[in-house]
PDB file of N, CA and C in Angstrom:
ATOM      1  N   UNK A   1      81.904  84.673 117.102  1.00  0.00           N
ATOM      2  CA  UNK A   1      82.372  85.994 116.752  1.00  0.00           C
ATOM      3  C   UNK A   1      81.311  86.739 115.954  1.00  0.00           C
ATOM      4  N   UNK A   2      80.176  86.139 116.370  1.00  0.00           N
ATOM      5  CA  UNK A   2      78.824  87.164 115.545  1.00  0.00           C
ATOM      6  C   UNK A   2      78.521  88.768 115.964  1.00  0.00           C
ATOM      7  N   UNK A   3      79.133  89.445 116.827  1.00  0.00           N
ATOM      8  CA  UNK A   3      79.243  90.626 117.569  1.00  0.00           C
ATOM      9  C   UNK A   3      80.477  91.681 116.525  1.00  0.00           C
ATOM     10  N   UNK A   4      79.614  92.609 116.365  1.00  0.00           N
ATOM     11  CA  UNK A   4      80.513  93.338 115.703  1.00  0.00           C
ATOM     12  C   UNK A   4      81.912  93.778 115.626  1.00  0.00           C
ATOM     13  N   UNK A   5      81.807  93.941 117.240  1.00  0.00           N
ATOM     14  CA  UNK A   5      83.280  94.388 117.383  1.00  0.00           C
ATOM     15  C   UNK A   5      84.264  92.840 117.005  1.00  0.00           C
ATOM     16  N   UNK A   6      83.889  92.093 117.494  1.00  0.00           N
ATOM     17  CA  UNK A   6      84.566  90.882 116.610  1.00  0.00           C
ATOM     18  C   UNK A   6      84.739  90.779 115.796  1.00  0.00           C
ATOM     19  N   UNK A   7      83.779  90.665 114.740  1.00  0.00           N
ATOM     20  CA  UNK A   7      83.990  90.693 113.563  1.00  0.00           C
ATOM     21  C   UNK A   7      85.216  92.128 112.423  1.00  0.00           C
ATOM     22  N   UNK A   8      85.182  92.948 113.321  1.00  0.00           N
ATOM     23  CA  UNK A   8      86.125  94.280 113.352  1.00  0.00           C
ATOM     24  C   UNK A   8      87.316  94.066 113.529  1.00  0.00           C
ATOM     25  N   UNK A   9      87.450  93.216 114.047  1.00  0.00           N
ATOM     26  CA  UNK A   9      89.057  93.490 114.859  1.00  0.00           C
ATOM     27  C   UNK A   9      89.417  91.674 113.589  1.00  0.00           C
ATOM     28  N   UNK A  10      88.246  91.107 113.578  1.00  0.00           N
ATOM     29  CA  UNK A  10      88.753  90.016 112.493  1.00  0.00           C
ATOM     30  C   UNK A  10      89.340  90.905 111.639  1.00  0.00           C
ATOM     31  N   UNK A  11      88.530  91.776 110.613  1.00  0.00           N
ATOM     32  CA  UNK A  11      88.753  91.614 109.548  1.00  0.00           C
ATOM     33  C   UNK A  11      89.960  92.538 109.169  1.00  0.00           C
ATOM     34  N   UNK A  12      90.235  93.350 110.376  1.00  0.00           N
ATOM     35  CA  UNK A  12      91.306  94.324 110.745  1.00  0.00           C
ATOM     36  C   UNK A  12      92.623  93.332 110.518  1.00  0.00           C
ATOM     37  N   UNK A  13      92.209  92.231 110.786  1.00  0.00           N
ATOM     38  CA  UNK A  13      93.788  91.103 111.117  1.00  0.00           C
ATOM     39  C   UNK A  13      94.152  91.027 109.333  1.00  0.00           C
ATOM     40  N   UNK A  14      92.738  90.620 109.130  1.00  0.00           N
ATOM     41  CA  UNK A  14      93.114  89.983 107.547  1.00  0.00           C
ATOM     42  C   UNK A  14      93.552  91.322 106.695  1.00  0.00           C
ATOM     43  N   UNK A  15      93.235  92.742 107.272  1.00  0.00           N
ATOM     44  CA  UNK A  15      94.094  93.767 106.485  1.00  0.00           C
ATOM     45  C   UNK A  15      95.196  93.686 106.302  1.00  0.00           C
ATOM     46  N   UNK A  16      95.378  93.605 108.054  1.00  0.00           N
ATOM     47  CA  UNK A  16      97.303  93.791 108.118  1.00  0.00           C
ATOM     48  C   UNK A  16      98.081  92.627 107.955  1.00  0.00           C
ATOM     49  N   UNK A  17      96.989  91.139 107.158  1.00  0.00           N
ATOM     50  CA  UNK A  17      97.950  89.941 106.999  1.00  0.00           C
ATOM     51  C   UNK A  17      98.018  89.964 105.558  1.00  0.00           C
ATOM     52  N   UNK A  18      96.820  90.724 104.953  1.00  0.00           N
ATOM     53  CA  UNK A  18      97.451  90.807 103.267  1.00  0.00           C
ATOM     54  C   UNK A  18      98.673  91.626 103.030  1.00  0.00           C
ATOM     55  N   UNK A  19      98.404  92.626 104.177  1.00  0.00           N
ATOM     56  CA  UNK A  19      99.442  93.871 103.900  1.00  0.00           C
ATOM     57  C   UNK A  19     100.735  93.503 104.087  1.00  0.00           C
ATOM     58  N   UNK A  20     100.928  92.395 104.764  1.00  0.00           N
ATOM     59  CA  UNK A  20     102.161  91.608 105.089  1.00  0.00           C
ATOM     60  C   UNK A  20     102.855  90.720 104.131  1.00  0.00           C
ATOM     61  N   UNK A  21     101.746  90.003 103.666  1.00  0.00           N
ATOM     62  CA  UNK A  21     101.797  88.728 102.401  1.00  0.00           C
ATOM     63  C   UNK A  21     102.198  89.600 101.423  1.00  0.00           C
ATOM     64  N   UNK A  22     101.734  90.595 100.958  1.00  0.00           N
ATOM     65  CA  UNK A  22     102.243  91.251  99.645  1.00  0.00           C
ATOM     66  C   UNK A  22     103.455  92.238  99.813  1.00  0.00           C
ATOM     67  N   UNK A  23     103.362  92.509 100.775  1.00  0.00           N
ATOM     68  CA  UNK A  23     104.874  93.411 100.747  1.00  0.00           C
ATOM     69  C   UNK A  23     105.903  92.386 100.787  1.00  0.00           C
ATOM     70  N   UNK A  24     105.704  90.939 101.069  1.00  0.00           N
ATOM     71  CA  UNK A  24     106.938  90.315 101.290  1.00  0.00           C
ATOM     72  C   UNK A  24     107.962  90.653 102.020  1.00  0.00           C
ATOM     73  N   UNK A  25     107.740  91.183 103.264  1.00  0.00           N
ATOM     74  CA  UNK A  25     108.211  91.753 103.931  1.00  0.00           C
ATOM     75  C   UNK A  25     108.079  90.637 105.349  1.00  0.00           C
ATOM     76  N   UNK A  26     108.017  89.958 105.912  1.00  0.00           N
ATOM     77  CA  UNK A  26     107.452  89.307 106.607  1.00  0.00           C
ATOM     78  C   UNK A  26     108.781  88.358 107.563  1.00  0.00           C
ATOM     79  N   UNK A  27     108.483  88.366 108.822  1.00  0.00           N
ATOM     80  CA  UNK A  27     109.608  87.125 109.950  1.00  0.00           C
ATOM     81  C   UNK A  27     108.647  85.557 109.972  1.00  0.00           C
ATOM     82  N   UNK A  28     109.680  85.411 110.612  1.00  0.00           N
ATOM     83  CA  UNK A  28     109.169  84.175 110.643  1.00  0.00           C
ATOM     84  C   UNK A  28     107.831  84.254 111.973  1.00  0.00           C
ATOM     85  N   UNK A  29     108.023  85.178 112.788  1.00  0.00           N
ATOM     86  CA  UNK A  29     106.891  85.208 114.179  1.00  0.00           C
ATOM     87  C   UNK A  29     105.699  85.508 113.124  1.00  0.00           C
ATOM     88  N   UNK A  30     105.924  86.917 112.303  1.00  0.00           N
ATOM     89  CA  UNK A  30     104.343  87.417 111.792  1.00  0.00           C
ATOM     90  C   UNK A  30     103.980  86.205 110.402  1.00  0.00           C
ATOM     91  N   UNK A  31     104.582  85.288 109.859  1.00  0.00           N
ATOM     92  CA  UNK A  31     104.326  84.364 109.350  1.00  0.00           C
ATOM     93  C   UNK A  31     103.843  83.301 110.133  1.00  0.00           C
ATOM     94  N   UNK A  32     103.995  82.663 111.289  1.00  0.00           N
ATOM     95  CA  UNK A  32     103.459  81.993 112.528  1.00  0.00           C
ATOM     96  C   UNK A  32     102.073  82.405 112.693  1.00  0.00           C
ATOM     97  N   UNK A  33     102.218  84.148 113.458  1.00  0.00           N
ATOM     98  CA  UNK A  33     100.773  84.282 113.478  1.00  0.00           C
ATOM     99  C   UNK A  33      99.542  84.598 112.698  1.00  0.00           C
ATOM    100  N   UNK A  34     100.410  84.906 111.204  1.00  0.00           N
ATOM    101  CA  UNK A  34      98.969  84.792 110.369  1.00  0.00           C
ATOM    102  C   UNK A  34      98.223  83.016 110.323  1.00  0.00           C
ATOM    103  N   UNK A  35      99.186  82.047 110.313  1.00  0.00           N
ATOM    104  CA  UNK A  35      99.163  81.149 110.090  1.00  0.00           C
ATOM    105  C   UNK A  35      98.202  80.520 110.719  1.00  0.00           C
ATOM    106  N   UNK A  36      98.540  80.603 112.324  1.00  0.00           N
ATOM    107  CA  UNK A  36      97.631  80.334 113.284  1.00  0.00           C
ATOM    108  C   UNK A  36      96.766  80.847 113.621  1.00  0.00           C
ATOM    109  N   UNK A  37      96.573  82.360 113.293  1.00  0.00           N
ATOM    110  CA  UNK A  37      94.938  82.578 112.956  1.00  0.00           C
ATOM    111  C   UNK A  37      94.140  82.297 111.806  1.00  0.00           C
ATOM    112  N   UNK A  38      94.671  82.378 110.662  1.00  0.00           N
ATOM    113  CA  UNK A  38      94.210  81.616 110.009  1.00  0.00           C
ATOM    114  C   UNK A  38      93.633  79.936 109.863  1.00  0.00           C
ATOM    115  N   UNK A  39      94.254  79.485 110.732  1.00  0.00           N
ATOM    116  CA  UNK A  39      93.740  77.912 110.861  1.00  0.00           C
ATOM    117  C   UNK A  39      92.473  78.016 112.008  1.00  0.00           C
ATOM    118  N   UNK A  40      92.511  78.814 112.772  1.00  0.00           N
ATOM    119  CA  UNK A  40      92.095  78.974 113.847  1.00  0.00           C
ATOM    120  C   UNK A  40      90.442  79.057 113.783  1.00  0.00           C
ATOM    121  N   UNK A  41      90.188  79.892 112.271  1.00  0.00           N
ATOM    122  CA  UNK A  41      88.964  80.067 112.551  1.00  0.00           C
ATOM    123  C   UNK A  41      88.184  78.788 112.183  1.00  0.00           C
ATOM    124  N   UNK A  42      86.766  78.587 112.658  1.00  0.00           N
ATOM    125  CA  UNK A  42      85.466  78.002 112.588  1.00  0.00           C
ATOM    126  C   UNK A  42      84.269  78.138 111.041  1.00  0.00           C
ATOM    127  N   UNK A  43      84.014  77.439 111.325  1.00  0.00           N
ATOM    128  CA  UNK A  43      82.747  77.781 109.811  1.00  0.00           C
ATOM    129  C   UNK A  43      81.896  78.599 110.511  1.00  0.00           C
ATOM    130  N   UNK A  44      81.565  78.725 111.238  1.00  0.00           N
ATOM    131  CA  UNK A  44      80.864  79.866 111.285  1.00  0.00           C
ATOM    132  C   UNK A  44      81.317  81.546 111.214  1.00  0.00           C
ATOM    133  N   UNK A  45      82.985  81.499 111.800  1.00  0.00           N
ATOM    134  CA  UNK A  45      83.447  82.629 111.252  1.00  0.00           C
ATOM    135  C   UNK A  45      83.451  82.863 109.750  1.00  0.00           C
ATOM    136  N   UNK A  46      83.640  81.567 109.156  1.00  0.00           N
ATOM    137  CA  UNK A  46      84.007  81.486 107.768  1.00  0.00           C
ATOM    138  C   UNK A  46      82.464  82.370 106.648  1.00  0.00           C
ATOM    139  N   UNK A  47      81.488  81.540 107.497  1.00  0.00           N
ATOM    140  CA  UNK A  47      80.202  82.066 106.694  1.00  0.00           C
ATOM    141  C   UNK A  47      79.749  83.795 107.354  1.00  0.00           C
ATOM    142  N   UNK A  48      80.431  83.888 108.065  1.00  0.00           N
ATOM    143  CA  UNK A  48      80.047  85.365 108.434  1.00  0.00           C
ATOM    144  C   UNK A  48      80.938  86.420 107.802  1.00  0.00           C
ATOM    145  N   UNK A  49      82.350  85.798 107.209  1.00  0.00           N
ATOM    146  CA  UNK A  49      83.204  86.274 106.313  1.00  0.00           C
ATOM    147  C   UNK A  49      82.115  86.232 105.371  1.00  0.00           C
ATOM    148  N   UNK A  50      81.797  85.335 104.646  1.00  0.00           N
ATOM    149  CA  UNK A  50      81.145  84.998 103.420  1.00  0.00           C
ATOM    150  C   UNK A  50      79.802  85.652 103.207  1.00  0.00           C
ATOM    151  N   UNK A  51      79.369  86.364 104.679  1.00  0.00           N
ATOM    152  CA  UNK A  51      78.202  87.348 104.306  1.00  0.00           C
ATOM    153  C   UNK A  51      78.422  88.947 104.743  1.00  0.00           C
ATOM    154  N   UNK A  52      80.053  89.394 104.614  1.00  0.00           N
ATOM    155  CA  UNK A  52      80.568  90.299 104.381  1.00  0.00           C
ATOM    156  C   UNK A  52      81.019  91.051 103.317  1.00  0.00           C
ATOM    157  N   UNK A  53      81.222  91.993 103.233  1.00  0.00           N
ATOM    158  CA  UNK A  53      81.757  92.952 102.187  1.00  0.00           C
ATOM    159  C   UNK A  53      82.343  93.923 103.073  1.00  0.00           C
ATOM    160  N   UNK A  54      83.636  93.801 103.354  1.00  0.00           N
ATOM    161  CA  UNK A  54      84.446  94.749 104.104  1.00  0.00           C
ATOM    162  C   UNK A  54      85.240  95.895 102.688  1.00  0.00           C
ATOM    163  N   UNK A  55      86.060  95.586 101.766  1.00  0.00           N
ATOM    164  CA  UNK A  55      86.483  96.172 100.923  1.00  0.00           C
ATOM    165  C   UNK A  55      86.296  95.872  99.639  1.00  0.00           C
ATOM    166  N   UNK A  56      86.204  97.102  99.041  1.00  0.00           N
ATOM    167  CA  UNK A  56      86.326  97.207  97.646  1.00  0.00           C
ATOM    168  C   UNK A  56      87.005  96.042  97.023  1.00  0.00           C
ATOM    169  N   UNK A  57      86.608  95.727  95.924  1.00  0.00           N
ATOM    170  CA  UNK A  57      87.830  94.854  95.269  1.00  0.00           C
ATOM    171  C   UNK A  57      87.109  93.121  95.584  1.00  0.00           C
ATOM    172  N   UNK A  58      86.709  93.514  96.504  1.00  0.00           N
ATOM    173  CA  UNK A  58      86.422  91.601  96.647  1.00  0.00           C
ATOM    174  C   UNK A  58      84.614  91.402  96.971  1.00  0.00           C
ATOM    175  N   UNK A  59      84.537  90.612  96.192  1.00  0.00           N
ATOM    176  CA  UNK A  59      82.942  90.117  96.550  1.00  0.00           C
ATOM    177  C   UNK A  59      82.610  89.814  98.044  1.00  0.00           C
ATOM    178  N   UNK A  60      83.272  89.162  98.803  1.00  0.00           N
ATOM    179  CA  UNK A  60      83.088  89.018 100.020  1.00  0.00           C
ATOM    180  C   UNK A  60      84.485  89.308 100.905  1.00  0.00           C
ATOM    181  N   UNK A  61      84.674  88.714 102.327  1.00  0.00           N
ATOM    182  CA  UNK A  61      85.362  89.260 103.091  1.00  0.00           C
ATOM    183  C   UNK A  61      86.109  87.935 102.846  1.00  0.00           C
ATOM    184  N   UNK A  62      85.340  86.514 102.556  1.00  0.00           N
ATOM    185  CA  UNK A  62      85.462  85.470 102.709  1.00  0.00           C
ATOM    186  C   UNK A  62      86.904  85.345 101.254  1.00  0.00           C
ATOM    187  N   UNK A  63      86.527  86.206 100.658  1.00  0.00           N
ATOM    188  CA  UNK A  63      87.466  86.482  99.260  1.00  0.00           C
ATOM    189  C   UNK A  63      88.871  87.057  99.529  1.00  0.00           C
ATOM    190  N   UNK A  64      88.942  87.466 100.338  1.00  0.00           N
ATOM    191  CA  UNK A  64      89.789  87.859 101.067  1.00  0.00           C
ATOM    192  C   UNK A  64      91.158  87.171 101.878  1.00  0.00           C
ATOM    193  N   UNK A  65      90.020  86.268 102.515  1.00  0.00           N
ATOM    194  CA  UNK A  65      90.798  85.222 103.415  1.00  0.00           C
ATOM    195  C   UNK A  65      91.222  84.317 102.476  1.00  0.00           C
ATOM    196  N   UNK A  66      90.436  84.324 101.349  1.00  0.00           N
ATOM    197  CA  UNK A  66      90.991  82.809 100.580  1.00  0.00           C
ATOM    198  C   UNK A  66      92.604  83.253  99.866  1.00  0.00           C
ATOM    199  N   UNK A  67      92.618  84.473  99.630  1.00  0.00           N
ATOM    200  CA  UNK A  67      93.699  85.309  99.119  1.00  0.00           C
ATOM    201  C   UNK A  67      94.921  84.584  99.762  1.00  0.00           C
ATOM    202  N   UNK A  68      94.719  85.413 100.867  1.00  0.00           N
ATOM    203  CA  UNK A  68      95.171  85.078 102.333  1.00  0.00           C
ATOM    204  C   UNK A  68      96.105  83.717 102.114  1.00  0.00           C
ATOM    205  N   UNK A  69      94.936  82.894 102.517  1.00  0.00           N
ATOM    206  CA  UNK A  69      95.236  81.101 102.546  1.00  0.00           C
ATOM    207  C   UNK A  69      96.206  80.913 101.279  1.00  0.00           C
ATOM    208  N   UNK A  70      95.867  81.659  99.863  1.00  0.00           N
ATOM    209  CA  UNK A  70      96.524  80.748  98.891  1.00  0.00           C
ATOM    210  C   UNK A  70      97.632  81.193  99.052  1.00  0.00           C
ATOM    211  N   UNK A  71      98.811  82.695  99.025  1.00  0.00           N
ATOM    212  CA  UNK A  71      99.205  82.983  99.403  1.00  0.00           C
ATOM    213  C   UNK A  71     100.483  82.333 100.109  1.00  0.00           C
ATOM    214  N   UNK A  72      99.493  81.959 101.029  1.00  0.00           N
ATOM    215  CA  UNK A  72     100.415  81.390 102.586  1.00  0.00           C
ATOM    216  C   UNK A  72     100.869  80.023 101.998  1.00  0.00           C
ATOM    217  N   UNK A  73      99.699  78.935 101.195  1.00  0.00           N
ATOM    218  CA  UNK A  73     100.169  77.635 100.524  1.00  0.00           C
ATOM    219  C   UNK A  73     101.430  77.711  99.643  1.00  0.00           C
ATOM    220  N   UNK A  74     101.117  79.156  99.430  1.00  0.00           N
ATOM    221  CA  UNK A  74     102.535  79.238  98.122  1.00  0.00           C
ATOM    222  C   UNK A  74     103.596  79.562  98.707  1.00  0.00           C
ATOM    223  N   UNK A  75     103.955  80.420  99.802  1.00  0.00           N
ATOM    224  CA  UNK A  75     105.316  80.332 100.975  1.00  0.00           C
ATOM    225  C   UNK A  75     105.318  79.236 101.673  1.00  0.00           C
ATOM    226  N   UNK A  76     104.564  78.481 102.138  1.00  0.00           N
ATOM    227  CA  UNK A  76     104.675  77.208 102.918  1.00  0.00           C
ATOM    228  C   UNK A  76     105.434  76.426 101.853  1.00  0.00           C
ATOM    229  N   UNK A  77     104.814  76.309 100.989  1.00  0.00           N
ATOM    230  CA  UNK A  77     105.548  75.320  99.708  1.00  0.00           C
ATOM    231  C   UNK A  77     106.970  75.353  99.367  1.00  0.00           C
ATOM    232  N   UNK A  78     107.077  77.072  99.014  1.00  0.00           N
ATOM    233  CA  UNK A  78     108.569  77.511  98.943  1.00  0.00           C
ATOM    234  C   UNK A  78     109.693  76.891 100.177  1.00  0.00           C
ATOM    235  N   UNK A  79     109.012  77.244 101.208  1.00  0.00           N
ATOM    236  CA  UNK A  79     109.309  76.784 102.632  1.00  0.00           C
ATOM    237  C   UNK A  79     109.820  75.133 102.812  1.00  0.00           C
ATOM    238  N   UNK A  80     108.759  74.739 102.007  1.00  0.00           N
ATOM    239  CA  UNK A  80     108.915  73.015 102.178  1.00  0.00           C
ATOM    240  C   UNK A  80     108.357  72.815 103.550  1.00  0.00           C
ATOM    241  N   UNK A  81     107.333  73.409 104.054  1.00  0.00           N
ATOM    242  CA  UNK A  81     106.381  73.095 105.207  1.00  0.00           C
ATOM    243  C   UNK A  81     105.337  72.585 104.755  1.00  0.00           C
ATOM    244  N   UNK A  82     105.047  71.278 104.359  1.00  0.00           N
ATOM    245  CA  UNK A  82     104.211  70.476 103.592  1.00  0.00           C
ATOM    246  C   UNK A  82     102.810  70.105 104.262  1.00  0.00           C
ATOM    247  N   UNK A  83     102.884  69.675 105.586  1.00  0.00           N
ATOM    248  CA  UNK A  83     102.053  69.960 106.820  1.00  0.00           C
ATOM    249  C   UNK A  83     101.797  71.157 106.947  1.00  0.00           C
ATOM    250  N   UNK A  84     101.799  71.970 106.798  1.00  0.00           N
ATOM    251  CA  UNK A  84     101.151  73.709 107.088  1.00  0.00           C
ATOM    252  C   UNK A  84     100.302  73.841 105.315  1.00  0.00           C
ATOM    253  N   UNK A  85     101.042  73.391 104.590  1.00  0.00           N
ATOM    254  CA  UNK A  85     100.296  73.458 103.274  1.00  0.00           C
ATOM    255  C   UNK A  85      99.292  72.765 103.561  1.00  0.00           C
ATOM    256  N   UNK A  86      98.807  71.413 104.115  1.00  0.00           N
ATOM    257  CA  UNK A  86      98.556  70.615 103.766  1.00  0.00           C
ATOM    258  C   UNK A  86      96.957  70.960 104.924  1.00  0.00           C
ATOM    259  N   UNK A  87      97.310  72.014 105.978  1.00  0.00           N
ATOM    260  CA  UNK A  87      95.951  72.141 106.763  1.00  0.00           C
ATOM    261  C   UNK A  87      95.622  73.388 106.189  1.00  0.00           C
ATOM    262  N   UNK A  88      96.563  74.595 105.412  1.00  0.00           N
ATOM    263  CA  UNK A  88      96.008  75.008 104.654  1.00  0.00           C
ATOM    264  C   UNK A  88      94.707  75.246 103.494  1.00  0.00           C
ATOM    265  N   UNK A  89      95.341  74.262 102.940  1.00  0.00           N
ATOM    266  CA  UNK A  89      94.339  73.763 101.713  1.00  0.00           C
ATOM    267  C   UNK A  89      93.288  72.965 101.929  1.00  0.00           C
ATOM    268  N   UNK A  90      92.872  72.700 103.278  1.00  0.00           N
ATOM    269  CA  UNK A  90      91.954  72.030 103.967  1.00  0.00           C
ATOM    270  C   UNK A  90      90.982  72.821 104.272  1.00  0.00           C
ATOM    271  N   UNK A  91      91.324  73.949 104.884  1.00  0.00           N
ATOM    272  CA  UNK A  91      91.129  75.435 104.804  1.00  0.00           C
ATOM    273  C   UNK A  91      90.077  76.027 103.791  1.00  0.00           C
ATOM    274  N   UNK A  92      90.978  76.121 102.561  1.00  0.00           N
ATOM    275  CA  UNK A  92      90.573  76.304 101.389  1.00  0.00           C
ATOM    276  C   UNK A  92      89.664  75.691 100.929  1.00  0.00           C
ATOM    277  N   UNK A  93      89.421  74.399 101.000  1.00  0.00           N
ATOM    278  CA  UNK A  93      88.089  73.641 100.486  1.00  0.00           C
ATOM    279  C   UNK A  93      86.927  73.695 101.505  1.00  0.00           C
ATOM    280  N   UNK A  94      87.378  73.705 102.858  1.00  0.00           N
ATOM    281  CA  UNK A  94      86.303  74.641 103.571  1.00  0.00           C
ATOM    282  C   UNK A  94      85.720  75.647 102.929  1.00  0.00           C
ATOM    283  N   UNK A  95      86.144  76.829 102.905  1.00  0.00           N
ATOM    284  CA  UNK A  95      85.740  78.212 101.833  1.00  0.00           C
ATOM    285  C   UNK A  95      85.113  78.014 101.378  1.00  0.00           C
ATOM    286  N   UNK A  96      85.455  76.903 100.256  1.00  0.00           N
ATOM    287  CA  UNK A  96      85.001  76.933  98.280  1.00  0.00           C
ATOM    288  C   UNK A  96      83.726  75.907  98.985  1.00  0.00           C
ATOM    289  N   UNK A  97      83.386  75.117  99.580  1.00  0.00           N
ATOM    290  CA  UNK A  97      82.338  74.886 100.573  1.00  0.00           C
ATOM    291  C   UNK A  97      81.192  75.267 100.556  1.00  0.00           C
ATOM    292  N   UNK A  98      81.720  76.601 101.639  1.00  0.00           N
ATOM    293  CA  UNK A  98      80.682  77.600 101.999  1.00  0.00           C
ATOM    294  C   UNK A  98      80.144  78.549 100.949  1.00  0.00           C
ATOM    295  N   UNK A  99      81.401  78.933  99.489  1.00  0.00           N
ATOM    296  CA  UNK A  99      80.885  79.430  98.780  1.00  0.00           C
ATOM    297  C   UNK A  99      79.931  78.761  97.913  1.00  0.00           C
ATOM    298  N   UNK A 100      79.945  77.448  97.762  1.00  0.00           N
ATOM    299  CA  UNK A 100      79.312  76.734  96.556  1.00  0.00           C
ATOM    300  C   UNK A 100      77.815  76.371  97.611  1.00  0.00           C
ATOM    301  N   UNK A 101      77.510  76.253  98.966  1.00  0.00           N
ATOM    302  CA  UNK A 101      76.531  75.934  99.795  1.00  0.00           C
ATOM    303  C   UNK A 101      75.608  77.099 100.134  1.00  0.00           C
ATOM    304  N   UNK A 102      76.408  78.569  99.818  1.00  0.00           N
ATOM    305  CA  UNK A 102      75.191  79.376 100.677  1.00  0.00           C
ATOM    306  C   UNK A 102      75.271  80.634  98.840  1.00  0.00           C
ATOM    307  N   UNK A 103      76.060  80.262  98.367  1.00  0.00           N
ATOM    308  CA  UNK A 103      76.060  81.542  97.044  1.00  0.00           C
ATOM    309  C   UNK A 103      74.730  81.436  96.543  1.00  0.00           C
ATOM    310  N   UNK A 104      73.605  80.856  96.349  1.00  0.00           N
ATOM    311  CA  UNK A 104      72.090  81.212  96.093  1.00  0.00           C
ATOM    312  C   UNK A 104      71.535  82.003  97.376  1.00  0.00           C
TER     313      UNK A 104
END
């Protein structure tokens, strides 16, 4: 997904999945599909997040997604979906990863 328009329509998702996560407004389908795109991506999407700056407010794009992820660990939990937490936060140490491997 190194092509712009890819990377566009990514980071377009992660708008309308914060915008979802925080309104608390959310079904169980648009909770599914943040979920599964979120698991979905690759380290290399991850580090191309991580050499983004899409919005204000966050150091990277990659800052974003981690939002995202924690978020989702904390309704999964509520949920008692322990397995969805659990590739979650797998997720998450991916990230903290890429941030602690490429931040010089």
């Amino acid at each position: 997904m190194n092509d712009i328009y890819g990377m566009e329509m990514s980071f377009k998702f992660l708008i309308q999945a914060t915008r979802v996560l925080l309104v608390n407004n959310y079904d169980d389908e648009e909770l599914k599909m943040i979920y599964n795109y979120a698991v979905s991506l690759d380290n290399d999407i991850l580090i191309d997040y991580f050499n983004s700056c899409s919005l204000i407010g966050f150091k990277t794009d990659l800052d974003l997604y981690l939002e995202i992820v924690e978020g989702m660990i904390h309704i999964f939990e509520e949920l008692e979906e322990y397995e969805k937490c659990f590739v979650l936060k797998k997720k998450k140490e991916e990230c903290i990863k890429i941030i602690n491997d490429y931040k010089n």
